[in-house]
C-alpha atoms as a PDB file:
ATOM      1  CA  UNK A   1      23.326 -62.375 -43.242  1.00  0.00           C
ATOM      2  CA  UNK A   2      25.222 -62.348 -40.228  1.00  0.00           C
ATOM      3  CA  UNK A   3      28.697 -61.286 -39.678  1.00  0.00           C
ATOM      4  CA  UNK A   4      30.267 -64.822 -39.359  1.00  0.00           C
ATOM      5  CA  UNK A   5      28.809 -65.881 -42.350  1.00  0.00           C
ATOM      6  CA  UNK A   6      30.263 -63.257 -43.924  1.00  0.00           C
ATOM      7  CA  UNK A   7      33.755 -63.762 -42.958  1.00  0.00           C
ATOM      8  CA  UNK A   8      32.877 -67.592 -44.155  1.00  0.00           C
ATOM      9  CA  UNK A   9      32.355 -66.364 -47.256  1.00  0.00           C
ATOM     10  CA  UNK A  10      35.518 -63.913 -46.966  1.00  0.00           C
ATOM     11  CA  UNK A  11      37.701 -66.283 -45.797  1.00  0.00           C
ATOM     12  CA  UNK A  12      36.372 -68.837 -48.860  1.00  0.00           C
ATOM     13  CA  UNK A  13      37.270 -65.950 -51.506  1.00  0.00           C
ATOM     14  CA  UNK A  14      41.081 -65.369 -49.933  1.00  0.00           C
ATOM     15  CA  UNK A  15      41.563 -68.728 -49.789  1.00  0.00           C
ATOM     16  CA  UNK A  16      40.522 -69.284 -53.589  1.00  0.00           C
ATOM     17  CA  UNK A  17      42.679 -66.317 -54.800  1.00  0.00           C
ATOM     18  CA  UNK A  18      45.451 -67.797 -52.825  1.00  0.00           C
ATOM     19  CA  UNK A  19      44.971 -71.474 -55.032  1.00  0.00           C
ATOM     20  CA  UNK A  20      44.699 -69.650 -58.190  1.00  0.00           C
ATOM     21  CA  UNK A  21      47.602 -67.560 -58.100  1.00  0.00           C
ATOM     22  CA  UNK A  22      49.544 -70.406 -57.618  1.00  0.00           C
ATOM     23  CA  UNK A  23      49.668 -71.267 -61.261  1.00  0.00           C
ATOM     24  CA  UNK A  24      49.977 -67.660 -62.628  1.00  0.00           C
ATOM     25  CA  UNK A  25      53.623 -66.793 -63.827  1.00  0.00           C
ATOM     26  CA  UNK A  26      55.314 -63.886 -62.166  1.00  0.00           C
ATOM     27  CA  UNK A  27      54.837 -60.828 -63.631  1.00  0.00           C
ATOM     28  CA  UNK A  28      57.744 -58.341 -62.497  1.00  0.00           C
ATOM     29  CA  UNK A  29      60.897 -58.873 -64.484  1.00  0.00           C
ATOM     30  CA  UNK A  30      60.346 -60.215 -67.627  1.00  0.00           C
ATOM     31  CA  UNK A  31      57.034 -58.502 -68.382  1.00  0.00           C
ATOM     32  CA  UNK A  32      59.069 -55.616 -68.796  1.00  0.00           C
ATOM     33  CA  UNK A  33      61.533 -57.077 -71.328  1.00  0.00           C
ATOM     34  CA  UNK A  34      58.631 -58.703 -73.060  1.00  0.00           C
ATOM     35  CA  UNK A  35      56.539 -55.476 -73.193  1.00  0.00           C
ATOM     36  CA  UNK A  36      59.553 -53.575 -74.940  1.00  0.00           C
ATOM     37  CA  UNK A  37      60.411 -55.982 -77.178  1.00  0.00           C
ATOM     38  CA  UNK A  38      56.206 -55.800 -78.123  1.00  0.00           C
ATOM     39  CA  UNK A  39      56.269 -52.209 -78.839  1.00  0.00           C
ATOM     40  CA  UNK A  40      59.419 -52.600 -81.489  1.00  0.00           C
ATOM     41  CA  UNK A  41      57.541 -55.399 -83.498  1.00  0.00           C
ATOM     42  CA  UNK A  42      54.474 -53.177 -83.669  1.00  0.00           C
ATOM     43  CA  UNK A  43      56.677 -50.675 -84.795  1.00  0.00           C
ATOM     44  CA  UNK A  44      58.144 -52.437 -87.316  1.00  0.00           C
ATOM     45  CA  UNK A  45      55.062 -53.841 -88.662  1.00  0.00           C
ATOM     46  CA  UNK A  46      52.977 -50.106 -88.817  1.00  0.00           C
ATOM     47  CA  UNK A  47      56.377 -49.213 -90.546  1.00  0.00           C
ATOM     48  CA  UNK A  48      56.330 -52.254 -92.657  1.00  0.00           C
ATOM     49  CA  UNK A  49      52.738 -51.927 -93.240  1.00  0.00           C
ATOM     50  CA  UNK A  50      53.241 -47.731 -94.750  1.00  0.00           C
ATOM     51  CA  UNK A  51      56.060 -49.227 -96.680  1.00  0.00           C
ATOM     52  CA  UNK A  52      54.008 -51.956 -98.136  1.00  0.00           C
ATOM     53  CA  UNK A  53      51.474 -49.542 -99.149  1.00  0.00           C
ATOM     54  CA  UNK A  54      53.819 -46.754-100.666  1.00  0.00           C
ATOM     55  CA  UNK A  55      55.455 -49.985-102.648  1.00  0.00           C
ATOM     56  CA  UNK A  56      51.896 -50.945-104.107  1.00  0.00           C
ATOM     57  CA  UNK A  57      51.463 -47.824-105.301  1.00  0.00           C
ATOM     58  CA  UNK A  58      54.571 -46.087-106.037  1.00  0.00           C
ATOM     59  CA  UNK A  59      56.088 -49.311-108.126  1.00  0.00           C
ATOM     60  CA  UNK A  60      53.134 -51.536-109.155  1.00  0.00           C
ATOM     61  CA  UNK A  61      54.966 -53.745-111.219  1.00  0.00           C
ATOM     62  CA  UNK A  62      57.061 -55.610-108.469  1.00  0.00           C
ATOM     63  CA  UNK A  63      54.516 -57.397-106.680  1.00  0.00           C
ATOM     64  CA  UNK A  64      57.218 -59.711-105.397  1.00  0.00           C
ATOM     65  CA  UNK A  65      58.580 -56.642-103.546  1.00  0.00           C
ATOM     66  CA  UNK A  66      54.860 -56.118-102.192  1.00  0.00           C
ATOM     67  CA  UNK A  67      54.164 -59.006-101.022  1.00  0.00           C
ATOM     68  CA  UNK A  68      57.789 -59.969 -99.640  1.00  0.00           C
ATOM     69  CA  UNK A  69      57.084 -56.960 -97.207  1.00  0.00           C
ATOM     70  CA  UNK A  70      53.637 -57.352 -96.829  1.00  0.00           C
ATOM     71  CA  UNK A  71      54.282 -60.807 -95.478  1.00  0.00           C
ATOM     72  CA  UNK A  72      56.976 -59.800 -93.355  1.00  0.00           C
ATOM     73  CA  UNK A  73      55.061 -57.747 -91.872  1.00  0.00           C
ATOM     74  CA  UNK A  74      52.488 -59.811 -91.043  1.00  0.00           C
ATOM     75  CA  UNK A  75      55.442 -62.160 -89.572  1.00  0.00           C
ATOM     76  CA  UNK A  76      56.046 -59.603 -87.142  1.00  0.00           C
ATOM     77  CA  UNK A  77      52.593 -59.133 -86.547  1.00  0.00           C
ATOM     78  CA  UNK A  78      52.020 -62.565 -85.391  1.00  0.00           C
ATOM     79  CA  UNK A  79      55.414 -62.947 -83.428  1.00  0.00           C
ATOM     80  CA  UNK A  80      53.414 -60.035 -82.096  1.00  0.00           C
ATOM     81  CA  UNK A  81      50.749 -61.589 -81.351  1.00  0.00           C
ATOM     82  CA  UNK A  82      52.482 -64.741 -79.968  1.00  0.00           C
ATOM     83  CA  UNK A  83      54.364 -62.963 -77.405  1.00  0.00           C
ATOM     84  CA  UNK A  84      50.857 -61.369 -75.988  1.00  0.00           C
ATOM     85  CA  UNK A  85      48.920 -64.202 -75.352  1.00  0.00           C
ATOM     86  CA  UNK A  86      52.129 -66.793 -74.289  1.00  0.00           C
ATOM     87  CA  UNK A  87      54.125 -64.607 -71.776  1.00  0.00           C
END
C-alpha cells in the first residue's frame, strides 16, 4: 500500500467516527448520577434478595411475606436493569 492510500483510508475512518458520534448521548454529567443511583438498587436488591431468603426459611408459613419481597426485589432489579441499557 502506499502512504496516500493509507491516509485515504485514515481520513475515511475519522470521518466515520465523527458521523457516528453524532447520535451518541453525552456521557459526562449524568452518567455519574445514573451510575450512583445503579449501585443503590443493586444494593437494595442483594439486600432484598438475603432477606427474601432468611424469610423462606426462618418463617415458612407467610409466603405472602416471601414473595412480596421477592418481587420487590426483582422490581428493583429490573429498574436496574432499565437504567443500564436506556441511559
Amino acid at each position: 500500500m502506499k502512504a496516500d492510500e493509507i491516509d485515504k483510508i485514515i481520513a475515511e475512518a475519522v470521518n466515520e467516527s465523527k458521523r457516528q458520534s453524532r447520535w451518541h448521548r453525552p456521557t459526562e454529567g449524568r452518567t455519574r448520577n445514573i451510575d450512583k443511583a445503579r449501585r443503590w438498587l443493586n444494593t437494595l436488591f442483594m439486600i432484598g434478595f438475603v432477606v427474601t431468603i432468611v424469610v423462606y426459611f426462618v418463617f415458612p408459613e407467610q409466603k405472602m411475606l416471601f414473595f412480596g419481597i421477592g418481587f420487590g426485589s426483582i422490581l428493583l432489579k429490573l429498574i436496574e436493569f432499565y437504567l443500564r441499557f436506556m441511559f
